[in-house]
Protein backbone atom coordinates (compact mmCIF):
# COMPACT_ATOMS: atom_id res chain seq x y z
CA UNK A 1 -11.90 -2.29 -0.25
CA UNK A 2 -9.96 0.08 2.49
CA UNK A 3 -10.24 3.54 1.05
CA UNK A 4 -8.03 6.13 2.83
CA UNK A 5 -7.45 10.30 1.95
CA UNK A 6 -4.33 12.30 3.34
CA UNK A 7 -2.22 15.30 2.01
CA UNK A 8 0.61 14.96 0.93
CA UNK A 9 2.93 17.57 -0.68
CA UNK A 10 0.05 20.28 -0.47
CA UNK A 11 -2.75 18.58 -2.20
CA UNK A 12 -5.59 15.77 -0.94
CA UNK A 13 -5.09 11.96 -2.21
CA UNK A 14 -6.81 8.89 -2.03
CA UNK A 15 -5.48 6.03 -1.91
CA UNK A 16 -7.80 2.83 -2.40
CA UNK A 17 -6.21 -0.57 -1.16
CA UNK A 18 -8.21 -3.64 -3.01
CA UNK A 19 -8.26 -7.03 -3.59
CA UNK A 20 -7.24 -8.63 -0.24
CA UNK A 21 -5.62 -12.08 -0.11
CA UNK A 22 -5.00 -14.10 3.14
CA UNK A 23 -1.12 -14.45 2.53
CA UNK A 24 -0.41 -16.34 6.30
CA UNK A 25 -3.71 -17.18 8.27
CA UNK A 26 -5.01 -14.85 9.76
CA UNK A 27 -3.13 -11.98 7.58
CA UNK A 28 -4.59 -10.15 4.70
CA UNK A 29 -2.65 -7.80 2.22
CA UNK A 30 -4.15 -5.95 -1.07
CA UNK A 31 -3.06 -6.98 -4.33
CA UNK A 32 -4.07 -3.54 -5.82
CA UNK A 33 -3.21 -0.16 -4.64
CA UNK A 34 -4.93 3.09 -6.73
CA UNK A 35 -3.81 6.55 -5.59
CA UNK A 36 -5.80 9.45 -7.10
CA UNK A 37 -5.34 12.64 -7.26
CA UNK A 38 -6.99 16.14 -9.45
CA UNK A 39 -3.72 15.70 -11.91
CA UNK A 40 -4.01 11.72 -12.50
CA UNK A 41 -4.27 8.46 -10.58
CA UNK A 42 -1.43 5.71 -9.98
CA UNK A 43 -1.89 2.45 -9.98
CA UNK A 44 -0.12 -0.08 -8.18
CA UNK A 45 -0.44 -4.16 -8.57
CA UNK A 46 1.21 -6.58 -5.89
CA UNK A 47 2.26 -9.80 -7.52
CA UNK A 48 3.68 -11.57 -4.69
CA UNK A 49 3.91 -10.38 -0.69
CA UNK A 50 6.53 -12.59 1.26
CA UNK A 51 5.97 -12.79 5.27
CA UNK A 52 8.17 -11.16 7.80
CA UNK A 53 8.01 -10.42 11.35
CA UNK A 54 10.74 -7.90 10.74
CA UNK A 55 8.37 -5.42 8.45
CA UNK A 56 6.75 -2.68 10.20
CA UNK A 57 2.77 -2.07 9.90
CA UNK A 58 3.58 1.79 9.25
CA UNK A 59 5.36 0.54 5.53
CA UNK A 60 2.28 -0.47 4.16
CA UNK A 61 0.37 3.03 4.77
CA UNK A 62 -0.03 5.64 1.55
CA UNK A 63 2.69 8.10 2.39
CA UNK A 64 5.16 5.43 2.86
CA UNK A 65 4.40 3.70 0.04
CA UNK A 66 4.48 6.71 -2.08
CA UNK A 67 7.63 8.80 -0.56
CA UNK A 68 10.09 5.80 0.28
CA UNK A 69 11.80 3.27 -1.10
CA UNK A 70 11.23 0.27 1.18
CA UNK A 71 13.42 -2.73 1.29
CA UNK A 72 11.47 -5.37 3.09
CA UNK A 73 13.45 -8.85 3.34
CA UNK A 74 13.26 -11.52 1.35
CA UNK A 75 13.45 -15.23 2.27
């Protein structure tokens, strides 16, 4: 487990990255994502992750993956 805490918007998160799965050798991604914070937590659950040398590393950190809408390419 990768845990991780950051502010965003004004108040402390933590966002907990799980469940890691070698997708290409040599390459791990979660398959669970839980961001908490005092209000509530979110959880998120990866079903599939599709290789790409055209996705940036920055994507897959905790404010990007809770303030954008990221279109990765599928093959």
């Amino acid at each position: 487990m990768t845990e991780v805490r950051y502010i965003a918007h004004g108040k402390e998160r933590q966002a907990r990255f799980s469940a890691f799965n070698e997708i290409i050798p040599g390459y791990y991604r979660p398959q669970q994502l839980v961001v908490t914070v005092e209000e509530g937590r979110t959880e998120v659950r990866f079903q599939h992750w599709t290789a790409s040398n055209t996705a940036e590393a920055r994507v897959f950190t905790p404010i990007h993956l809770e303030t954008q809408a990221l279109t990765l390419p599928a093959k």
